[in-house]
C-alpha atoms as a PDB file:
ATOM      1  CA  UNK A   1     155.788  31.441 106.793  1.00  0.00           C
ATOM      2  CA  UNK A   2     156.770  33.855 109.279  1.00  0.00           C
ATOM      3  CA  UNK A   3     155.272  37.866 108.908  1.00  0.00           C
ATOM      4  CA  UNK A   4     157.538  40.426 110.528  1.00  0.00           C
ATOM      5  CA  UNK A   5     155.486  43.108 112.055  1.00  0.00           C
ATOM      6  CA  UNK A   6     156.807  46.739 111.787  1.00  0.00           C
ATOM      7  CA  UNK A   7     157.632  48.735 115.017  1.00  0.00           C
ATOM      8  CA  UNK A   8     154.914  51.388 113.466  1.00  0.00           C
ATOM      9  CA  UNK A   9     152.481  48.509 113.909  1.00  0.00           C
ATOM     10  CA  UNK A  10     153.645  46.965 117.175  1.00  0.00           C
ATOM     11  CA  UNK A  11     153.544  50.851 118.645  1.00  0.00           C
ATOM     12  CA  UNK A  12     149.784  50.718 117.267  1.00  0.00           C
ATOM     13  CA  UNK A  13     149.066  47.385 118.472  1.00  0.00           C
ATOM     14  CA  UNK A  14     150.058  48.303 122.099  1.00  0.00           C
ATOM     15  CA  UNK A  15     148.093  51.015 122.095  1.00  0.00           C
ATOM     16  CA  UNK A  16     144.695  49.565 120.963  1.00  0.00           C
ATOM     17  CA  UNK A  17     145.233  46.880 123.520  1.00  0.00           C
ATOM     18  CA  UNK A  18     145.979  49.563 126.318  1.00  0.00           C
ATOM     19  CA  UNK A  19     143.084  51.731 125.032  1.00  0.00           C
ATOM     20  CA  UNK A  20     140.644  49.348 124.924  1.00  0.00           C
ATOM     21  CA  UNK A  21     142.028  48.263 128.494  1.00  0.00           C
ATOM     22  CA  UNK A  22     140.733  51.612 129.935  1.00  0.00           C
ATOM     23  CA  UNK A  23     137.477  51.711 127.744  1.00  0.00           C
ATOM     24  CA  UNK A  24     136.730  47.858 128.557  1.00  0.00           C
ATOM     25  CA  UNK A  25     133.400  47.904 130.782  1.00  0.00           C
ATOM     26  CA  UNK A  26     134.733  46.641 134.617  1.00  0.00           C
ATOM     27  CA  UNK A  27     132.982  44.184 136.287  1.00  0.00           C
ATOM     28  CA  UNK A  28     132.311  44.592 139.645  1.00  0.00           C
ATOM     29  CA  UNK A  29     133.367  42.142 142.725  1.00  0.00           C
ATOM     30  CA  UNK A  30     130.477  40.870 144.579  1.00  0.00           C
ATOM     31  CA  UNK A  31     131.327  39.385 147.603  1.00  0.00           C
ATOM     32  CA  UNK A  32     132.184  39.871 151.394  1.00  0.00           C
ATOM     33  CA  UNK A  33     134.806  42.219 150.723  1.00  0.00           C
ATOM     34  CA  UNK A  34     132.878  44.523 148.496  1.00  0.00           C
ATOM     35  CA  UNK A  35     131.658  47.432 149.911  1.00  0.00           C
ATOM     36  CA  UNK A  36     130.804  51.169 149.592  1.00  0.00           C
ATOM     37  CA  UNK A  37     129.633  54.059 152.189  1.00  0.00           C
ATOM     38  CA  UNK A  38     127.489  56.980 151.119  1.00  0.00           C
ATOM     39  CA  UNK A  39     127.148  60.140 152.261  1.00  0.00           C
ATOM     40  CA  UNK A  40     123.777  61.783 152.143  1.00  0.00           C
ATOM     41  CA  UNK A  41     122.783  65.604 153.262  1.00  0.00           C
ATOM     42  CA  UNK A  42     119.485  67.182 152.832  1.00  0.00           C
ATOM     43  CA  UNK A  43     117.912  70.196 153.569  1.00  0.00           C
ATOM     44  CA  UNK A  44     113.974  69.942 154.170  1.00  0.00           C
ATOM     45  CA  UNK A  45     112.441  73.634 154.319  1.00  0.00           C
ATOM     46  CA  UNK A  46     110.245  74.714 157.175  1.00  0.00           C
ATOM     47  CA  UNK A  47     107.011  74.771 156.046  1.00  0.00           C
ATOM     48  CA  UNK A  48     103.268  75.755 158.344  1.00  0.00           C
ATOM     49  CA  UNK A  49     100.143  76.186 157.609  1.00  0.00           C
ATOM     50  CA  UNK A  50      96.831  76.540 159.644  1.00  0.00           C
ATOM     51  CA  UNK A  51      93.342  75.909 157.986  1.00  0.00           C
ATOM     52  CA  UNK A  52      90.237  76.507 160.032  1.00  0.00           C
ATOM     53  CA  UNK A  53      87.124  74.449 158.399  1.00  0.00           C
ATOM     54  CA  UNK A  54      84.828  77.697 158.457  1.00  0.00           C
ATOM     55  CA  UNK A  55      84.992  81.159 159.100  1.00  0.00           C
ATOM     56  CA  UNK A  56      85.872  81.922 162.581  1.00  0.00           C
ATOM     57  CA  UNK A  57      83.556  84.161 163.889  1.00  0.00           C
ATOM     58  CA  UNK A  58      82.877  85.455 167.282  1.00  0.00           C
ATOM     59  CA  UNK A  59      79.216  84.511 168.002  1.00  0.00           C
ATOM     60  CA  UNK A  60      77.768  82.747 170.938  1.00  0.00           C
ATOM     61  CA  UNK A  61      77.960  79.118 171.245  1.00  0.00           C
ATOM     62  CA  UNK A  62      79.294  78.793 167.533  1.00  0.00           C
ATOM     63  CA  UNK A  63      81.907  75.981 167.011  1.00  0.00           C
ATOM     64  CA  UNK A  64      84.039  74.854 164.545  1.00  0.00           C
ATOM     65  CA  UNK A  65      88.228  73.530 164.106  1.00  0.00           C
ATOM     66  CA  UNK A  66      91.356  74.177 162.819  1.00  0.00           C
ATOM     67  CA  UNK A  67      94.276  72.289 161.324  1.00  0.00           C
ATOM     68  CA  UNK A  68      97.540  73.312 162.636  1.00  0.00           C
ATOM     69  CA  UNK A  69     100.395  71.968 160.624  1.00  0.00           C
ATOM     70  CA  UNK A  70     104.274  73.007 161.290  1.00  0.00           C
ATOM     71  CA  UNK A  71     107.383  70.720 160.774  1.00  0.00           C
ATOM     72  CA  UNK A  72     109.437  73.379 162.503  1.00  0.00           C
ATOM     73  CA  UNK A  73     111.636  71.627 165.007  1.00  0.00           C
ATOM     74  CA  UNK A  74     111.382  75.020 167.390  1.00  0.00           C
ATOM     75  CA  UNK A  75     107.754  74.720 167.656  1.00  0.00           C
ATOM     76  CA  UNK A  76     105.150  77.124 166.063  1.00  0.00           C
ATOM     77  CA  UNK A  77     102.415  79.848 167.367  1.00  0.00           C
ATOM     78  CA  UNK A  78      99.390  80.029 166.531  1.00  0.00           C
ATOM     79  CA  UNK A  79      97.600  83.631 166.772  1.00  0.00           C
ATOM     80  CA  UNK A  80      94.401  85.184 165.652  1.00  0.00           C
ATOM     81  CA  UNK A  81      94.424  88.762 164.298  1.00  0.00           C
ATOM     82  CA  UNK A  82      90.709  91.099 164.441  1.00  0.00           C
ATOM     83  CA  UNK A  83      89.643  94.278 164.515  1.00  0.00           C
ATOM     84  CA  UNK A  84      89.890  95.973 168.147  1.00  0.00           C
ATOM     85  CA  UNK A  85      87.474  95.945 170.562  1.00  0.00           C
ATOM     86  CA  UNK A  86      85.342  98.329 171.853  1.00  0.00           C
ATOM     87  CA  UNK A  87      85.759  99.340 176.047  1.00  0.00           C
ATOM     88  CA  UNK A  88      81.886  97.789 175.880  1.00  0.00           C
ATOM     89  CA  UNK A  89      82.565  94.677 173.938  1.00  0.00           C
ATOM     90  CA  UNK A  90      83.942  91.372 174.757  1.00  0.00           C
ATOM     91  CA  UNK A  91      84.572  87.339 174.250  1.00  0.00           C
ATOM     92  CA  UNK A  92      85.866  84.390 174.702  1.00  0.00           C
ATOM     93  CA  UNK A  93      87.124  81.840 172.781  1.00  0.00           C
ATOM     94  CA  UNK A  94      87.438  77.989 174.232  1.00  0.00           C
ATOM     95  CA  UNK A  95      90.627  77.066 172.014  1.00  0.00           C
ATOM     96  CA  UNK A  96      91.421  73.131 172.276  1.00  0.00           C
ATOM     97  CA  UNK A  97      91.886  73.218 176.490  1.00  0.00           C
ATOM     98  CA  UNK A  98      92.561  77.014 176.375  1.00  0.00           C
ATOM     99  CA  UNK A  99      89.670  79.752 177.742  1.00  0.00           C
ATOM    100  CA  UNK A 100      90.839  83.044 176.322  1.00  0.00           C
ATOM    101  CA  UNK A 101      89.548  85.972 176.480  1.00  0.00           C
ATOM    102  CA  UNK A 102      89.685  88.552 173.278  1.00  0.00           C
ATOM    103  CA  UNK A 103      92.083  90.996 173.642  1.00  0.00           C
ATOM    104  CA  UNK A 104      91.164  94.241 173.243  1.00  0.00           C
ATOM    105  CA  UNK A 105      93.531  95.501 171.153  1.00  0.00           C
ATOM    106  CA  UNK A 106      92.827  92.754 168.409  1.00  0.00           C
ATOM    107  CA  UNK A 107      95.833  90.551 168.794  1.00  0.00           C
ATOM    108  CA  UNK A 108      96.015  87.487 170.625  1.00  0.00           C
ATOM    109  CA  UNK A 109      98.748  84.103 171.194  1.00  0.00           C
ATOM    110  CA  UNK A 110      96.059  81.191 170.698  1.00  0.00           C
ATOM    111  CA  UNK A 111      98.409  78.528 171.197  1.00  0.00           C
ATOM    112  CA  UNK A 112     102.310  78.070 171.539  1.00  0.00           C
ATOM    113  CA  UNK A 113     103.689  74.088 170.449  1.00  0.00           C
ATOM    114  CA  UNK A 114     107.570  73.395 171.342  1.00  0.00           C
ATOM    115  CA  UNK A 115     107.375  71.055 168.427  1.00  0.00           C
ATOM    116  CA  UNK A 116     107.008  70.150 165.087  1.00  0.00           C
ATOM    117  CA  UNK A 117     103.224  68.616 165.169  1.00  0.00           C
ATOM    118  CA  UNK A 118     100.346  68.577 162.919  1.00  0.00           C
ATOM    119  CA  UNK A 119      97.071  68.629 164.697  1.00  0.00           C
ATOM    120  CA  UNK A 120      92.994  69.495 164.561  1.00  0.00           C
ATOM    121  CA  UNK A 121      92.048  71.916 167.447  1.00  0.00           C
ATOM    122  CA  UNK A 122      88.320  72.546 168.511  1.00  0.00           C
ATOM    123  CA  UNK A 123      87.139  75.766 169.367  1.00  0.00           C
ATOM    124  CA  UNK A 124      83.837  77.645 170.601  1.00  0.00           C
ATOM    125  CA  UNK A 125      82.853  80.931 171.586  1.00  0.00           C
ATOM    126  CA  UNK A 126      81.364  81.783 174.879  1.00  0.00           C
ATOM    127  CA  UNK A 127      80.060  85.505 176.604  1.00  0.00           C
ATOM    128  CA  UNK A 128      80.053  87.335 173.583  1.00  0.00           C
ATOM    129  CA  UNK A 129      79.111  90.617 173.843  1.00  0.00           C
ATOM    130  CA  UNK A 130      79.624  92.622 170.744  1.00  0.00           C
ATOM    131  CA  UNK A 131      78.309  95.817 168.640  1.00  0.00           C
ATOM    132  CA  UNK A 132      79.864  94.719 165.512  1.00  0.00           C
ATOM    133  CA  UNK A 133      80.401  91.558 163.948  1.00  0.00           C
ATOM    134  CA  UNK A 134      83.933  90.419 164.608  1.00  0.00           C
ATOM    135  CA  UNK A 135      85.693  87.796 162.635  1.00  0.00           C
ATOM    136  CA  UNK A 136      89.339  86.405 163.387  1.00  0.00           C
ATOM    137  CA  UNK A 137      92.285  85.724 160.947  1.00  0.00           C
ATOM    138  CA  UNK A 138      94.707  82.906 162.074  1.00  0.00           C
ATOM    139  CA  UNK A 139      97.970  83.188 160.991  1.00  0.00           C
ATOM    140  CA  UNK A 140     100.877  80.466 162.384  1.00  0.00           C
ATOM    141  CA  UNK A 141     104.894  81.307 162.804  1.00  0.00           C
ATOM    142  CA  UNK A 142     107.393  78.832 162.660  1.00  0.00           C
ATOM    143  CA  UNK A 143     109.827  79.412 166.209  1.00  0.00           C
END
């Protein structure tokens, strides 16, 4: 016994078959000729920091470090910021293989990398002559 189908129900038929086609999960070729490239972009921000293990303080003979940390690419500085100094007073600072002396007007370029580094830095302070106590704020730039 022989059914005719309706052309209602072959149109439907055709369609479920090319719907579930589409919908049907593929199945990937593995294989030598398989293959696929990706692109990849990303942006890390610039980010420094410096962290001294104590207060730095301008005394004879004290000691202490830092930890300079920049991923800058440009480099970084590294500066300490006090109060001015008197025409009478004075110091120096050893700063890793830098002698420096303080700066009277209170600012003064500790260190200068030309790249991206992080780092622990001794210091100590020698010839300190002061009337006032004088403590030093590091801050660090990115370049």
């Amino acid at each position: 016994m022989t059914k005719k189908i309706s052309a209602k129900r072959r149109m439907f038929l055709a369609l479920a078959a090319c719907a579930a086609a589409i919908l049907a999960p593929q199945v990937a070729a593995a294989g030598p000729t398989a293959g696929h490239s990706y692109r990849l972009r990303a942006t890390v921000p610039v980010a420094c920091w410096v962290r001294p293990t104590d207060t730095v303080m301008a005394e004879n003979g004290r000691a202490g470090s830092v930890v300079e940390a920049c991923n800058s690419p440009g480099g970084f500085t590294v500066s300490a910021q006090y109060r001015p100094l008197a025409d009478s007073e004075k110091a120096k600072i050893i700063y890793g293989d830098r002698s420096l002396n303080l700066a009277k007007s209170g600012m003064l370029e500790l260190r200068r990398s030309n790249m991206a580094t992080i780092r622990t830095v001794d210091y100590r302070f020698d010839e300190v002559e002061l009337e006032q106590p004088l403590i030093l704020a590091l801050t660090i730039q990115p370049i």
